[in-house]
PDB file of N, CA and C in Angstrom:
ATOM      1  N   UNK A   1       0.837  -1.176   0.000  1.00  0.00           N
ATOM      2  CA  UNK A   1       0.000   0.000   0.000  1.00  0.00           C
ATOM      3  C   UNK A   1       0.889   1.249   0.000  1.00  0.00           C
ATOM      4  N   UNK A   2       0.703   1.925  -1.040  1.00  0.00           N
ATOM      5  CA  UNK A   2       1.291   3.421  -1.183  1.00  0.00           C
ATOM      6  C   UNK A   2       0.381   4.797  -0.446  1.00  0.00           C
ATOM      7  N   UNK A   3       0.735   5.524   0.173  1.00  0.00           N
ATOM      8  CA  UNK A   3       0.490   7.000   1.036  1.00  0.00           C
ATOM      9  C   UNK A   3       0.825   7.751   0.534  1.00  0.00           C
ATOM     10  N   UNK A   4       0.398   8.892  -0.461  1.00  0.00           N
ATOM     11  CA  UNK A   4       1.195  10.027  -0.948  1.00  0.00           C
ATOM     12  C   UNK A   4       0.421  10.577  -0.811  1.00  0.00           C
ATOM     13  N   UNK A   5       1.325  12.213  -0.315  1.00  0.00           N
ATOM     14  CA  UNK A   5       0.882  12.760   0.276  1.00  0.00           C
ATOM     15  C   UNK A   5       1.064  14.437  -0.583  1.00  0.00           C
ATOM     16  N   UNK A   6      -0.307  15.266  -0.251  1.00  0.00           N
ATOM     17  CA  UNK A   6      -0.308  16.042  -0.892  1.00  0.00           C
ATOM     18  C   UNK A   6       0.765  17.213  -1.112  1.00  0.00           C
ATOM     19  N   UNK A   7       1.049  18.622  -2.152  1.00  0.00           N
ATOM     20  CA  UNK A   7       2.332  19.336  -2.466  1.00  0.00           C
ATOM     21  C   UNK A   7       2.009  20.193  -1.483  1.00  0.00           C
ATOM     22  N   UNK A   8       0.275  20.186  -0.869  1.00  0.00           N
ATOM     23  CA  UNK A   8       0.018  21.562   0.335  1.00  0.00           C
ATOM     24  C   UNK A   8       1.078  21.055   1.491  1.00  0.00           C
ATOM     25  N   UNK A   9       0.638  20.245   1.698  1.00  0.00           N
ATOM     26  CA  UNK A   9       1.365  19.683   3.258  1.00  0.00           C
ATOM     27  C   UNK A   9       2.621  18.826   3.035  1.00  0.00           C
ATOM     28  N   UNK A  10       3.256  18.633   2.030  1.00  0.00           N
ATOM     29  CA  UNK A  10       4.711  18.876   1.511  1.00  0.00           C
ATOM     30  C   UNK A  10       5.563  20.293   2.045  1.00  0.00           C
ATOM     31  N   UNK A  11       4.928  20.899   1.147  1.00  0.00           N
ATOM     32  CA  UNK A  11       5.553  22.904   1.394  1.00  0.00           C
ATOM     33  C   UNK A  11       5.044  23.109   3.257  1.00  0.00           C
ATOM     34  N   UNK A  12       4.017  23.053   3.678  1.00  0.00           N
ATOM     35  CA  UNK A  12       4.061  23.556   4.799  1.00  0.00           C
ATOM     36  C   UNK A  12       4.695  22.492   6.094  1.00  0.00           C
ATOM     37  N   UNK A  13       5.293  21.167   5.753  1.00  0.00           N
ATOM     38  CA  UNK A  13       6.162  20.821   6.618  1.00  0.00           C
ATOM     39  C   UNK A  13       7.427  21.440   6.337  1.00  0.00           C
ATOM     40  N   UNK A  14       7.863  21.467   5.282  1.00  0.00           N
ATOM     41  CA  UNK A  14       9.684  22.295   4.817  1.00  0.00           C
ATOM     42  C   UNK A  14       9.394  23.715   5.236  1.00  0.00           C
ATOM     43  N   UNK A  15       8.278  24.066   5.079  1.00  0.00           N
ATOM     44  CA  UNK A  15       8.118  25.729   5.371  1.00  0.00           C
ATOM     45  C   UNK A  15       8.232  25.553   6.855  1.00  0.00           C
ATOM     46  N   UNK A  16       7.414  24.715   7.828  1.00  0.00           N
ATOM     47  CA  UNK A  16       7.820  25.193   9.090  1.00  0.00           C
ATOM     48  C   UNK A  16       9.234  24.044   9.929  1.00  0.00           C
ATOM     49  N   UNK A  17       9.518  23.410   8.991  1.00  0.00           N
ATOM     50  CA  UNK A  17      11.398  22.862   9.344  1.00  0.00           C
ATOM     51  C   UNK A  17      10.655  21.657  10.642  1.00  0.00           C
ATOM     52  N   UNK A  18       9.486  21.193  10.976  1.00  0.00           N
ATOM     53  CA  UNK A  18       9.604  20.367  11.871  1.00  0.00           C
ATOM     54  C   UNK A  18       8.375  19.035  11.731  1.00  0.00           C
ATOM     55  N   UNK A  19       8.684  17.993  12.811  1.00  0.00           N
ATOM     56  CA  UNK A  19       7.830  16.913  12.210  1.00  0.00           C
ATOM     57  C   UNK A  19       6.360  16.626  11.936  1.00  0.00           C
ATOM     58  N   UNK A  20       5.966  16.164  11.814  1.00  0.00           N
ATOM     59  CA  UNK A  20       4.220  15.739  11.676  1.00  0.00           C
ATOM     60  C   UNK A  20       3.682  14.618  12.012  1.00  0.00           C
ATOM     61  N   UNK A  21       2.980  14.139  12.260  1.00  0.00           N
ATOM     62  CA  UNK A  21       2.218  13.038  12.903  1.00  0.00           C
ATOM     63  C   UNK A  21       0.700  12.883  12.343  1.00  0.00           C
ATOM     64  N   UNK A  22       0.387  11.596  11.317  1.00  0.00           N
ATOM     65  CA  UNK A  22      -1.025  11.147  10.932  1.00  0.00           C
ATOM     66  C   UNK A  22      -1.193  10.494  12.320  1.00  0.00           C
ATOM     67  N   UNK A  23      -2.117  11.016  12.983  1.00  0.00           N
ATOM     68  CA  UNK A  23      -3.024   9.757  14.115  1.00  0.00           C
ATOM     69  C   UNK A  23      -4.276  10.184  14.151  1.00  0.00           C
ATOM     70  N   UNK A  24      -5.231   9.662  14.928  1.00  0.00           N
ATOM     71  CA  UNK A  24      -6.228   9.406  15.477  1.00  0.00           C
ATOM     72  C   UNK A  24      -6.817  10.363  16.480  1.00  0.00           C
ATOM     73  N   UNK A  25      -8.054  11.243  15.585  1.00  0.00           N
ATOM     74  CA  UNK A  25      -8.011  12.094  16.685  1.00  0.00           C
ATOM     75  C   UNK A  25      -9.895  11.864  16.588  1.00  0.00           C
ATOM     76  N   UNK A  26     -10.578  13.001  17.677  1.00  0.00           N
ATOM     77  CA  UNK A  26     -12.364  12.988  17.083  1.00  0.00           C
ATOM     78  C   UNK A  26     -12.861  12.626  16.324  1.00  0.00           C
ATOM     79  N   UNK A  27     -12.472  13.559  15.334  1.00  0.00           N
ATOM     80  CA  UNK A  27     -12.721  13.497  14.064  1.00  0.00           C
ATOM     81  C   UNK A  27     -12.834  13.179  12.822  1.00  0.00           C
ATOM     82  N   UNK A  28     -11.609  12.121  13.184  1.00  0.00           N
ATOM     83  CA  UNK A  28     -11.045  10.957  12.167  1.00  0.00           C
ATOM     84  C   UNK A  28      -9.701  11.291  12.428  1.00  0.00           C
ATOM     85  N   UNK A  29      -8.871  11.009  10.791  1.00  0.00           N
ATOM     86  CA  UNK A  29      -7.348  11.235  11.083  1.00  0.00           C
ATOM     87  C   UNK A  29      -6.848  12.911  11.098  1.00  0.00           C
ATOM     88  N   UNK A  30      -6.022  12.976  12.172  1.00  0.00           N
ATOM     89  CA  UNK A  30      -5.653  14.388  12.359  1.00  0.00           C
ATOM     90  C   UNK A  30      -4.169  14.781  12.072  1.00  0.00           C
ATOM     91  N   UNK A  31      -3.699  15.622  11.357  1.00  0.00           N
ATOM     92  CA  UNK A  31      -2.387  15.651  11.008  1.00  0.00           C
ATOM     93  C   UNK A  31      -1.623  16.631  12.055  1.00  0.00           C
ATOM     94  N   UNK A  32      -0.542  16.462  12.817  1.00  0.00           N
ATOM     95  CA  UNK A  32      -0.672  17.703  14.096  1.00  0.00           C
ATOM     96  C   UNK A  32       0.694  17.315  13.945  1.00  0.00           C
ATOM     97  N   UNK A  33       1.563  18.453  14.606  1.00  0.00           N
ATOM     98  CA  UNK A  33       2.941  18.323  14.867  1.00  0.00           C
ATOM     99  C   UNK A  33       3.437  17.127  15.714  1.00  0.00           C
ATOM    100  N   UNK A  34       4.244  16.349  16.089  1.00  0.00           N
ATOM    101  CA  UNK A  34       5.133  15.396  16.843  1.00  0.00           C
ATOM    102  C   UNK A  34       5.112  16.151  18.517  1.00  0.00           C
ATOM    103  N   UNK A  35       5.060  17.209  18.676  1.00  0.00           N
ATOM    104  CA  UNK A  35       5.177  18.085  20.159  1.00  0.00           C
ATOM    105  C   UNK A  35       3.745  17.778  20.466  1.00  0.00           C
ATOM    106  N   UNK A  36       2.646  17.686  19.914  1.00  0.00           N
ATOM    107  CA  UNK A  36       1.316  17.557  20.503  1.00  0.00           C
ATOM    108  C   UNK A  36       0.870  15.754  20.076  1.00  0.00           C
ATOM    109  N   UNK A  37       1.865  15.207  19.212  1.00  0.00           N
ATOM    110  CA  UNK A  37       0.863  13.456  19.287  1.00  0.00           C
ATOM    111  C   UNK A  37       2.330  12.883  18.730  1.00  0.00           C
ATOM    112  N   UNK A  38       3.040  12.724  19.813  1.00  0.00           N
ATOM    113  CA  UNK A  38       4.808  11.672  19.554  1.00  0.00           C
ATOM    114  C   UNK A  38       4.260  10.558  18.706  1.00  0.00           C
ATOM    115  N   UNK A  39       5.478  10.281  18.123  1.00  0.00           N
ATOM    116  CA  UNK A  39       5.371   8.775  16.967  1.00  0.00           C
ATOM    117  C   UNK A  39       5.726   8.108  17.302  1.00  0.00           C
ATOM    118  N   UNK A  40       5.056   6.704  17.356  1.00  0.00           N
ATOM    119  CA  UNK A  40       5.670   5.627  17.619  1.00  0.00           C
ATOM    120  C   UNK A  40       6.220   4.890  16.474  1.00  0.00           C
ATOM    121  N   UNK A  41       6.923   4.068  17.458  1.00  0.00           N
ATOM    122  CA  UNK A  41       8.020   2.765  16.495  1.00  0.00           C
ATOM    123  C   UNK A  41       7.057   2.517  15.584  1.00  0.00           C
ATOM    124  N   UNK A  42       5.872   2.097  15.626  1.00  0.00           N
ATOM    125  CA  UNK A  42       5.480   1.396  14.725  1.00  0.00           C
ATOM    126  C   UNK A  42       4.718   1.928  13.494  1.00  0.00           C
ATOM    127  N   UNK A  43       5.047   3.111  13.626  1.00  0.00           N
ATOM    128  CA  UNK A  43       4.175   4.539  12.614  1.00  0.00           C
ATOM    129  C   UNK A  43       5.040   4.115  11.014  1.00  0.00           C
ATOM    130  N   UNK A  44       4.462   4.684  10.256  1.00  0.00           N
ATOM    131  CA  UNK A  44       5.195   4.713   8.577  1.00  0.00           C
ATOM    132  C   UNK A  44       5.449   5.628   8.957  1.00  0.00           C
ATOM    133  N   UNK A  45       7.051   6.146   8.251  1.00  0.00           N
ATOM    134  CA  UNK A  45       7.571   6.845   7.900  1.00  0.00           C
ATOM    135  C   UNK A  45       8.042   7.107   6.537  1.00  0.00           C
ATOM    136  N   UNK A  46       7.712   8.830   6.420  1.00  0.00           N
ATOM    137  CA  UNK A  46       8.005   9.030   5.195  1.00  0.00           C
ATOM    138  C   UNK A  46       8.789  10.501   5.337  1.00  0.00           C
ATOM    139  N   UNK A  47       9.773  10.494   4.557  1.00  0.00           N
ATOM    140  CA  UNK A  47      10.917  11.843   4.653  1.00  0.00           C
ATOM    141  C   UNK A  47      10.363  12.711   3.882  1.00  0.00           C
ATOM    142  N   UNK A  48      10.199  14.246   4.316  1.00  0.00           N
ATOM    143  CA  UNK A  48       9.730  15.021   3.670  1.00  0.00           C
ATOM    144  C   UNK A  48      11.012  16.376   4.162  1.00  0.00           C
ATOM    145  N   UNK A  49      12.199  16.393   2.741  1.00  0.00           N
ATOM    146  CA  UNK A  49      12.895  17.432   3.276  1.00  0.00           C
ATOM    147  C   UNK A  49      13.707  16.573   4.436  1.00  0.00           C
ATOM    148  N   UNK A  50      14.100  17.908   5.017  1.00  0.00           N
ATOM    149  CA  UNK A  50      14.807  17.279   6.325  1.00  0.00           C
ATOM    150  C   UNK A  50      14.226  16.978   7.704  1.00  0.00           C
ATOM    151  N   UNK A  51      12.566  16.620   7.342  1.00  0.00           N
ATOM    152  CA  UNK A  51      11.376  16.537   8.412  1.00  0.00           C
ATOM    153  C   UNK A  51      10.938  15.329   7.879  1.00  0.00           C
ATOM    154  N   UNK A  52      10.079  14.543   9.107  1.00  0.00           N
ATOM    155  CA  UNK A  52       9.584  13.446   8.529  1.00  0.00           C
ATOM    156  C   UNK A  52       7.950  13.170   8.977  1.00  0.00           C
ATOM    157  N   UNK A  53       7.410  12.484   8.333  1.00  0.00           N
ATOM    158  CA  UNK A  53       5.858  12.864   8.440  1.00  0.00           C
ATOM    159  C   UNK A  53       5.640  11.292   8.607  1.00  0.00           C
ATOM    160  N   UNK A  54       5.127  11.031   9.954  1.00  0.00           N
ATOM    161  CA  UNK A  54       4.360   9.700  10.734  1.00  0.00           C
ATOM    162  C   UNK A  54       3.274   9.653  10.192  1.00  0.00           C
ATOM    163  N   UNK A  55       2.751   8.345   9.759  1.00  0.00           N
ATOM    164  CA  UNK A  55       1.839   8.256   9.808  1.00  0.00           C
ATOM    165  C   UNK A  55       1.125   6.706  10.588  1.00  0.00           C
ATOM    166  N   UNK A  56       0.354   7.153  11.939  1.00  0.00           N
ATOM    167  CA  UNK A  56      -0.226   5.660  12.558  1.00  0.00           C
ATOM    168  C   UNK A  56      -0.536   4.543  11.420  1.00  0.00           C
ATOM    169  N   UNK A  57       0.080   3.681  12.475  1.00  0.00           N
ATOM    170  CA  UNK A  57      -0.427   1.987  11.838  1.00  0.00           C
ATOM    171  C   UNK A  57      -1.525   2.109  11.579  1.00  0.00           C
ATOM    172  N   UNK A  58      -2.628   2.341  12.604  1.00  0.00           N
ATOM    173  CA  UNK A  58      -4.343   2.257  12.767  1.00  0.00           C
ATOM    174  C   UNK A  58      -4.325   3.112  11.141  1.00  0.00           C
ATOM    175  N   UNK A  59      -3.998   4.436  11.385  1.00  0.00           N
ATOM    176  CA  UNK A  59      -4.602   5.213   9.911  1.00  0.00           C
ATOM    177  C   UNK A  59      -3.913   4.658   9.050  1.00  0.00           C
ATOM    178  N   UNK A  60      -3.042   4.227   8.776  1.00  0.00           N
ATOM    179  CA  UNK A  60      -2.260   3.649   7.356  1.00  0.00           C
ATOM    180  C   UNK A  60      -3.198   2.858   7.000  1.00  0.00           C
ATOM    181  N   UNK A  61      -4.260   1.902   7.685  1.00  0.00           N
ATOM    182  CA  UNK A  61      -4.823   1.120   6.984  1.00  0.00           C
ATOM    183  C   UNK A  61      -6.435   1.681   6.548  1.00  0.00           C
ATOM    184  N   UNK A  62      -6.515   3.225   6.908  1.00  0.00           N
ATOM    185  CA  UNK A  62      -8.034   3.513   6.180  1.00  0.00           C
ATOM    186  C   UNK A  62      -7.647   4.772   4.986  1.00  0.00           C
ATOM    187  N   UNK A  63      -6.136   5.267   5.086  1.00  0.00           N
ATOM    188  CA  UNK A  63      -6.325   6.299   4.471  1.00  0.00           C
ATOM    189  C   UNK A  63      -5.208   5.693   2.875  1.00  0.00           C
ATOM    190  N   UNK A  64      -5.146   6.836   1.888  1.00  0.00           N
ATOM    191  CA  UNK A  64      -4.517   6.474   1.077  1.00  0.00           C
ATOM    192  C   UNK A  64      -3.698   7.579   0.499  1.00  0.00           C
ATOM    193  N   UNK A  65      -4.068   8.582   1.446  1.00  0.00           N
ATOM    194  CA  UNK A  65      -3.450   9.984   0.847  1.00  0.00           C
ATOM    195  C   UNK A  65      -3.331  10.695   2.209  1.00  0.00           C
ATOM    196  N   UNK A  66      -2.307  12.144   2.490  1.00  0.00           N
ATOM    197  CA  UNK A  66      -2.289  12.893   3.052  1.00  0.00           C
ATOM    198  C   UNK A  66      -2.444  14.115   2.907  1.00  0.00           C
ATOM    199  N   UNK A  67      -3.658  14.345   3.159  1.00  0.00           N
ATOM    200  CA  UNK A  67      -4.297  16.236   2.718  1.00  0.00           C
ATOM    201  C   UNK A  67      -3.973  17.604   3.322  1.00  0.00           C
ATOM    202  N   UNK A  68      -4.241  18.578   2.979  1.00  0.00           N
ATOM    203  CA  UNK A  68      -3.738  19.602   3.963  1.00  0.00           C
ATOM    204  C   UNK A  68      -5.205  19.872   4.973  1.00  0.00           C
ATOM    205  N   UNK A  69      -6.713  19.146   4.244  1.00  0.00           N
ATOM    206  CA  UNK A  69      -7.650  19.187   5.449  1.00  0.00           C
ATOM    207  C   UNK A  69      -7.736  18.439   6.764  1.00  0.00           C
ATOM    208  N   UNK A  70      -6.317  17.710   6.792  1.00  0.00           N
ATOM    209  CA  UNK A  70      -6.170  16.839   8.057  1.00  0.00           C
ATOM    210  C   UNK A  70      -5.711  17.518   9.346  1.00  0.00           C
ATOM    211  N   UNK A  71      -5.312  18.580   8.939  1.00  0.00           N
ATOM    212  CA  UNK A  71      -4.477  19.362   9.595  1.00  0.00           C
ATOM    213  C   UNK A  71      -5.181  20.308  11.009  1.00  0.00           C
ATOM    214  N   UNK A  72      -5.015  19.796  12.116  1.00  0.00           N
ATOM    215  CA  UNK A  72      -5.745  20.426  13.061  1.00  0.00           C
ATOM    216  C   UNK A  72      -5.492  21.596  13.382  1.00  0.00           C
ATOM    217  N   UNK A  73      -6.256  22.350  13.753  1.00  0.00           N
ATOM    218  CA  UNK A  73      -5.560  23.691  14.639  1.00  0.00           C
ATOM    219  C   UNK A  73      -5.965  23.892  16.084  1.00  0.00           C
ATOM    220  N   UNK A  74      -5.045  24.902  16.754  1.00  0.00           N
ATOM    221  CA  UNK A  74      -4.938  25.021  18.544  1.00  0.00           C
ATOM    222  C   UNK A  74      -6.273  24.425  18.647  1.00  0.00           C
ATOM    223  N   UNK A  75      -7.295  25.069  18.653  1.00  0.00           N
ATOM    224  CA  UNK A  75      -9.046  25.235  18.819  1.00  0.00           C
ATOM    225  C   UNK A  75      -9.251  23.427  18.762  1.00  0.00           C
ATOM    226  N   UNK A  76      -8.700  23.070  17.991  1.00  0.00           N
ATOM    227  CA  UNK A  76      -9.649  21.533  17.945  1.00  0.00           C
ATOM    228  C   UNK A  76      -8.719  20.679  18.876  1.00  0.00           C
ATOM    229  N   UNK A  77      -7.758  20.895  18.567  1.00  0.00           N
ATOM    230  CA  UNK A  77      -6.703  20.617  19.505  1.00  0.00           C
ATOM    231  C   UNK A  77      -7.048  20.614  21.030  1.00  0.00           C
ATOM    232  N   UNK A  78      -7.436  21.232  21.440  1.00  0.00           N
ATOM    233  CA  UNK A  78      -7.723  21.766  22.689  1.00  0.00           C
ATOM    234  C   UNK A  78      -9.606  21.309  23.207  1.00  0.00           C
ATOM    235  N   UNK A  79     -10.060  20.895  21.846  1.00  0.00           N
ATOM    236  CA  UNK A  79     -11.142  20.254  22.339  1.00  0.00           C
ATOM    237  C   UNK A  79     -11.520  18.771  22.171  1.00  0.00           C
ATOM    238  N   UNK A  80     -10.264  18.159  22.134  1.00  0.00           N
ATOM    239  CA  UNK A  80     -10.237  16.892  21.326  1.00  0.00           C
ATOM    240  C   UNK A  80      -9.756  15.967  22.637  1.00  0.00           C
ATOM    241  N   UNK A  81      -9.937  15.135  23.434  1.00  0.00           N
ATOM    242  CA  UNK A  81      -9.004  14.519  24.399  1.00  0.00           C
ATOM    243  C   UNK A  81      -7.920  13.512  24.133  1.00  0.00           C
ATOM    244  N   UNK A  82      -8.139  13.199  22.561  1.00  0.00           N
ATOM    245  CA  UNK A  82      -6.914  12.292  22.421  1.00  0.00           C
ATOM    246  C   UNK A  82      -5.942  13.123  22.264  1.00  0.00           C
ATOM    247  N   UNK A  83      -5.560  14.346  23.158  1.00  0.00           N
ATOM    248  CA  UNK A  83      -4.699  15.376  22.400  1.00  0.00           C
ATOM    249  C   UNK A  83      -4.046  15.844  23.832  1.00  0.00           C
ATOM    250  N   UNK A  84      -5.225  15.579  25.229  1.00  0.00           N
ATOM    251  CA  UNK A  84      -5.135  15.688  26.275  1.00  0.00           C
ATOM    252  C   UNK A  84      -3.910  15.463  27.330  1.00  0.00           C
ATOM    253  N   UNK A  85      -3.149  14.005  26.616  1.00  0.00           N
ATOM    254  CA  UNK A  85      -2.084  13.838  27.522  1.00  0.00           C
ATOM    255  C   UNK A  85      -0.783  14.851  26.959  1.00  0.00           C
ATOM    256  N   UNK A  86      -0.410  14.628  25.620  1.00  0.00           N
ATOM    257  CA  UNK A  86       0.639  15.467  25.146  1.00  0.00           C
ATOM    258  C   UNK A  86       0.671  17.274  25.304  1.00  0.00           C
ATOM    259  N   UNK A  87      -0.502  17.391  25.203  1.00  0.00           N
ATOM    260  CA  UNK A  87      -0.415  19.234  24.774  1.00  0.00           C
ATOM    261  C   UNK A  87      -0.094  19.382  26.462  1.00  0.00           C
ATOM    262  N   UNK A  88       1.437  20.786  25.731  1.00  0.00           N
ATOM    263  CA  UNK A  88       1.826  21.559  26.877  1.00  0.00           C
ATOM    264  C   UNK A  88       1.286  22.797  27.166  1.00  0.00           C
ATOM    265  N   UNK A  89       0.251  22.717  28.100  1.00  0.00           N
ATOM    266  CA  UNK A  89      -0.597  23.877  28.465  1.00  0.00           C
ATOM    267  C   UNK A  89       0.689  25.330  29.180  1.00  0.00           C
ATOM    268  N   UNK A  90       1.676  25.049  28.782  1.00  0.00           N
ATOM    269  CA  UNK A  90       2.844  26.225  29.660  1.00  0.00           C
ATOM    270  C   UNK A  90       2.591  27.960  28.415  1.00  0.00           C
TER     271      UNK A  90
END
């Protein structure tokens, strides 16, 4: 099974120089930085630039692409609890 992933969320991982994470959020799959949902060993990895973009085991097997509408922001973030243990409220 191939994951390719879109040129939006290509450019805006190299544009902001850091990692990404496909997991499991409310809503379905949520694309969020590595500082708010860490990757595990067992995530796909795919190199984007000198950043690399996780994507969960669980979602590898429903999705087939990576969009830039996956992409959460603070707001959902903050109302989502699978998001609850990682986010640093400082």
């Amino acid at each position: 099974m191939e994951i390719t992933v879109d040129d939006a969320v290509i450019d805006m991982i190299k544009k902001e120089g850091r990692d990404y994470r496909v997991c499991t959020a409310c809503m379905g799959p949520a694309l969020v930085p590595t500082t708010v949902k860490s990757p595990k060993d067992t995530d796909i990895r795919i190199k984007i630039g000198d950043n690399t973009l996780y994507i969960s085991r669980v979602q590898a097997m429903y999705i087939d692409h990576v969009s830039i509408d996956m992409v959460y922001d603070a707001e959902e973030i903050d109302s989502c609890p699978a998001f609850y243990v990682r986010r640093n409220l400082n």
